[in-house]
Protein backbone atom coordinates (compact mmCIF):
# COMPACT_ATOMS: atom_id res chain seq x y z
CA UNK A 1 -40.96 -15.44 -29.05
CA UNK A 2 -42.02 -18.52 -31.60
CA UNK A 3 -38.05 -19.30 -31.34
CA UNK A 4 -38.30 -19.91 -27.69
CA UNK A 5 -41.15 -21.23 -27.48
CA UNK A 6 -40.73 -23.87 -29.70
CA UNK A 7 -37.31 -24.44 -27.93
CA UNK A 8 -38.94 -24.83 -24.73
CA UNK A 9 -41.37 -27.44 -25.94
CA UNK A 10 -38.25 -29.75 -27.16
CA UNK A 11 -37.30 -30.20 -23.56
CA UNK A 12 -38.83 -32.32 -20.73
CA UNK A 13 -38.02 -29.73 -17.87
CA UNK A 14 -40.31 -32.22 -15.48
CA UNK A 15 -38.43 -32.31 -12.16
CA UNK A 16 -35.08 -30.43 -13.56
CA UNK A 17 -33.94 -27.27 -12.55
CA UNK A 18 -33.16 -24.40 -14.53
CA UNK A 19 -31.68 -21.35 -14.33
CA UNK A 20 -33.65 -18.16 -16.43
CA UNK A 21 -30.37 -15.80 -17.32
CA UNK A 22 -31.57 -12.37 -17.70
CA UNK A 23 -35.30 -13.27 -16.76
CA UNK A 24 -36.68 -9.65 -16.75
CA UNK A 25 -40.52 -10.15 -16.70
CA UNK A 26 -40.59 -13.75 -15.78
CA UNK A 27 -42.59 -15.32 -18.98
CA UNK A 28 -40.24 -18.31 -19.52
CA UNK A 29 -39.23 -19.23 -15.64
CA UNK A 30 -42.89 -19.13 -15.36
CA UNK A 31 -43.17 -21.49 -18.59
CA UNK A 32 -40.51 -23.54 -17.11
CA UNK A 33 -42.78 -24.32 -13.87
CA UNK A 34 -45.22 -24.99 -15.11
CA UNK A 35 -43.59 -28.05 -16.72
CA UNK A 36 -42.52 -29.61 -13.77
CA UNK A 37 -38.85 -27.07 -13.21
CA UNK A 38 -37.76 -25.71 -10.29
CA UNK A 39 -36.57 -22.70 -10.99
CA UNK A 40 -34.01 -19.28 -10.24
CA UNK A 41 -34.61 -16.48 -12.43
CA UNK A 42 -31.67 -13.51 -12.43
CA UNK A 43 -31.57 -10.43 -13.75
CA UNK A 44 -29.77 -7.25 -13.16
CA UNK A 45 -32.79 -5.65 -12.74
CA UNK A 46 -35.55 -7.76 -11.86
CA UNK A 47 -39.56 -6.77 -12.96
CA UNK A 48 -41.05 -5.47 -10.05
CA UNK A 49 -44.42 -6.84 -12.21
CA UNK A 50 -42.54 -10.98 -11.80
CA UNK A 51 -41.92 -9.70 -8.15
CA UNK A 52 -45.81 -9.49 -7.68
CA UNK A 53 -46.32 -12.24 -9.82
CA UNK A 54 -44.37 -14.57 -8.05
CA UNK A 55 -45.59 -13.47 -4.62
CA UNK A 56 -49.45 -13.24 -5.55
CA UNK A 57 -49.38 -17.16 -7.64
CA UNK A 58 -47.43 -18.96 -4.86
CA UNK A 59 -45.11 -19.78 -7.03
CA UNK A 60 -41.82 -21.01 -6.05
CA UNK A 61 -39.86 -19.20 -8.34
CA UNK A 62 -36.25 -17.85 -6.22
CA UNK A 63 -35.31 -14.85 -7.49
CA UNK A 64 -31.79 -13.16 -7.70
CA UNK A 65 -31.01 -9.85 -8.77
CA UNK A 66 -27.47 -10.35 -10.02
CA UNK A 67 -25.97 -10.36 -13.52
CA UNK A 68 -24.76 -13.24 -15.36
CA UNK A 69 -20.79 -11.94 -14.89
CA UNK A 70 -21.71 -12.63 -11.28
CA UNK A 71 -23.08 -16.71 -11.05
CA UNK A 72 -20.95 -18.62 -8.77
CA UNK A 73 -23.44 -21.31 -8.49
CA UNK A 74 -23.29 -24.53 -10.99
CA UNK A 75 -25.28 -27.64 -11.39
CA UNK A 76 -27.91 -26.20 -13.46
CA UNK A 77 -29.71 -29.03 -15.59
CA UNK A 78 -30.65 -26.16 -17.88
CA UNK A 79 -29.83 -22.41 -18.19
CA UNK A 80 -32.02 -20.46 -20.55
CA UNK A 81 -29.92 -17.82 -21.69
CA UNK A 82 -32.37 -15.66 -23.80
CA UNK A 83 -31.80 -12.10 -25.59
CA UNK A 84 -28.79 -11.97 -23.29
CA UNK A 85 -25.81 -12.28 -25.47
CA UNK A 86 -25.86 -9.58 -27.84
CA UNK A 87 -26.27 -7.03 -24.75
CA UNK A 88 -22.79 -8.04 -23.42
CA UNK A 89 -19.69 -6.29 -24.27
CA UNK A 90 -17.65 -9.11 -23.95
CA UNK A 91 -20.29 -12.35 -24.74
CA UNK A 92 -17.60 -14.81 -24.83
CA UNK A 93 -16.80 -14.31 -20.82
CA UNK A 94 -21.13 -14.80 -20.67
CA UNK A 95 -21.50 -17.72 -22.27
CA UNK A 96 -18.23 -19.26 -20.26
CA UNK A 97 -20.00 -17.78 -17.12
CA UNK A 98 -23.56 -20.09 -18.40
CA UNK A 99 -21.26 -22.71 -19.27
CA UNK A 100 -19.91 -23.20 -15.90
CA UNK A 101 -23.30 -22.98 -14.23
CA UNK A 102 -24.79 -25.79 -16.28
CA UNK A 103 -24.22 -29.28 -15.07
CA UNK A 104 -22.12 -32.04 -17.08
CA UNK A 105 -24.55 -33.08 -19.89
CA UNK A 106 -26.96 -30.31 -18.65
CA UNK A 107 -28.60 -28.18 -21.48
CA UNK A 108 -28.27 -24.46 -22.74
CA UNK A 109 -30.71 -22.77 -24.65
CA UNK A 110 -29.67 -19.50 -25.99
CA UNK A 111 -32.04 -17.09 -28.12
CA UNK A 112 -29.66 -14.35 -28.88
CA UNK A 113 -29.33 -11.92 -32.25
CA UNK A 114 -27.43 -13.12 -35.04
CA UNK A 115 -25.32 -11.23 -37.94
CA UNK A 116 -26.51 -12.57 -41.14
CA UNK A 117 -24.10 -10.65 -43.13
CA UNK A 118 -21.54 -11.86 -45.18
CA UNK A 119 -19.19 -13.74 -45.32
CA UNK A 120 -21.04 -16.34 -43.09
CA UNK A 121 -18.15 -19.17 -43.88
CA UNK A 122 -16.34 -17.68 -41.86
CA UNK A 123 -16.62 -17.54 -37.66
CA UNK A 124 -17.31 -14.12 -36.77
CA UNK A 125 -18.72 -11.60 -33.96
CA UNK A 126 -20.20 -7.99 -35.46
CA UNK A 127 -19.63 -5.46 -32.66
CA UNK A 128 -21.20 -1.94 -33.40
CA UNK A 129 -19.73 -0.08 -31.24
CA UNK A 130 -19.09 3.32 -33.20
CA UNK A 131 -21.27 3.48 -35.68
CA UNK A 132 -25.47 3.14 -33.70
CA UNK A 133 -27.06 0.22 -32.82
CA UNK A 134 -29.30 -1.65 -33.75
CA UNK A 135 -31.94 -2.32 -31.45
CA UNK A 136 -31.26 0.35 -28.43
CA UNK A 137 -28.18 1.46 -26.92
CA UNK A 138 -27.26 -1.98 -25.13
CA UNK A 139 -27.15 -4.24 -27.80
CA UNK A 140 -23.40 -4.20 -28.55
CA UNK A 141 -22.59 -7.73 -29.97
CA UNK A 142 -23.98 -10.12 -32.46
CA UNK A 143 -22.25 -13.50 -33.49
CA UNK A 144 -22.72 -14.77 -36.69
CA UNK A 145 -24.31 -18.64 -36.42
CA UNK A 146 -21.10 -20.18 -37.32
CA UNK A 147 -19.43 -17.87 -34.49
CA UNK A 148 -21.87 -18.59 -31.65
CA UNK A 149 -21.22 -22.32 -32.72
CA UNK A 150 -17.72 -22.64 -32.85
CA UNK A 151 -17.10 -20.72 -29.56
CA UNK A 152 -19.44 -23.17 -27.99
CA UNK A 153 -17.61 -26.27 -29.35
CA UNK A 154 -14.18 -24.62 -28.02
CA UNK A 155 -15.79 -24.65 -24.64
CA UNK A 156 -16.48 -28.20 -24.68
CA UNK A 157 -20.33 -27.59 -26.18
CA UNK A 158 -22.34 -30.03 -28.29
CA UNK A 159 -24.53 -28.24 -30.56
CA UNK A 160 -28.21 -30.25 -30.10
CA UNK A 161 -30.56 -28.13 -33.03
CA UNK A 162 -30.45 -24.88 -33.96
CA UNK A 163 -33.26 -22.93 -35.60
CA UNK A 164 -33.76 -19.35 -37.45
CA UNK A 165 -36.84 -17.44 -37.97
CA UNK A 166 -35.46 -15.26 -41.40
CA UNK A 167 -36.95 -12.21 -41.20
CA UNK A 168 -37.56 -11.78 -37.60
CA UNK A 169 -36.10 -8.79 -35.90
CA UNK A 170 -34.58 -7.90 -38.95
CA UNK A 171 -32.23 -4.77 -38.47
CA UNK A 172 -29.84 -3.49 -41.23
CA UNK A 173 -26.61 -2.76 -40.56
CA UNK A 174 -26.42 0.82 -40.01
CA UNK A 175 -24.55 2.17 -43.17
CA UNK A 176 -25.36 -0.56 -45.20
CA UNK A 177 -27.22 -1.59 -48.52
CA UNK A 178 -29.29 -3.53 -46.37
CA UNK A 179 -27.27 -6.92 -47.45
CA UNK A 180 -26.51 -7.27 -43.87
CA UNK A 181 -28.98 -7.60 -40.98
CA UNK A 182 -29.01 -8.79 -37.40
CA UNK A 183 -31.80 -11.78 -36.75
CA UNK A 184 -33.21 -13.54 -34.11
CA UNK A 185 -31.68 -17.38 -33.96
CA UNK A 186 -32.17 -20.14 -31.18
């Protein structure tokens, strides 16, 4: 949560409008109002708990249930796209799918699980699909950082910052010596 957070903080959402990808319970769309966004918040299966929220606080929050595979709507300033990616089966078709909902020289935050395991020179995606996972059953994909970055930069992305919190969400590979783990990176 410090990952996003702090990511948040770096942006001046005052009078932008942002799209929350995968929302669930509503903490950052709310965040994101409350600096001055107007916002849509998606999610395949939307908190009946942000439902109430929303209603009961007056907020102005528009809320789709619909997946990100589904967005036909663009001109997002921003699109926070957070603990999204390693869910998808096929993250490269998600992140083309935020990519085309974000405005020219609009913004994309992404808080997603990373591979940390070697060789990390190299770009890479670690997909376990036979052998467990490592949070629960729909986390399916993890990038390493170097992966995440250069499928960005084929898409026409401009990596901004990027920040790790080592140790965080630290998962080893299942099978492994516990050289390799999956962390959380922003």
């Amino acid at each position: 949560w410090e990952l996003i957070e702090h990511g948040i903080a770096r942006v001046d959402l005052i009078g932008k409008t942002v799209l929350d990808v995968g929302c669930r319970d509503g903490k950052w769309a709310m965040q994101a109002e409350n600096k001055g966004a107007m916002v849509c918040a998606i999610d395949n299966d939307l908190s009946e708990g942000f439902k109430w929220i929303i209603e009961s606080s007056k907020s102005t929050i528009m809320l789709k249930e619909l997946n990100l595979y589904q967005l036909i709507e663009d001109g997002w300033d921003v699109v926070f796209c957070f603990g999204v990616l390693y869910h998808l089966r096929f993250p490269v078709n998600g992140l083309r799918a935020a990519i085309k909902a974000t405005k020219q020289g609009g913004l994309i935050l992404i808080e997603t699980a990373v591979f940390q395991g070697q060789p990390q020179d190299l770009p890479m995606m670690y997909c376990p699909f036979k052998d467990g996972n490592q949070y629960e059953p729909g986390s399916v994909s993890y990038f390493n950082p170097l992966g995440l970055i250069t499928v960005m930069d084929s898409m026409g992305c401009k990596l901004e910052w990027q920040d790790d919190l080592p140790g965080s969400d630290s998962a080893p590979i299942s099978g492994s010596s516990g050289k390799n783990t999956v962390r959380r990176g922003f």
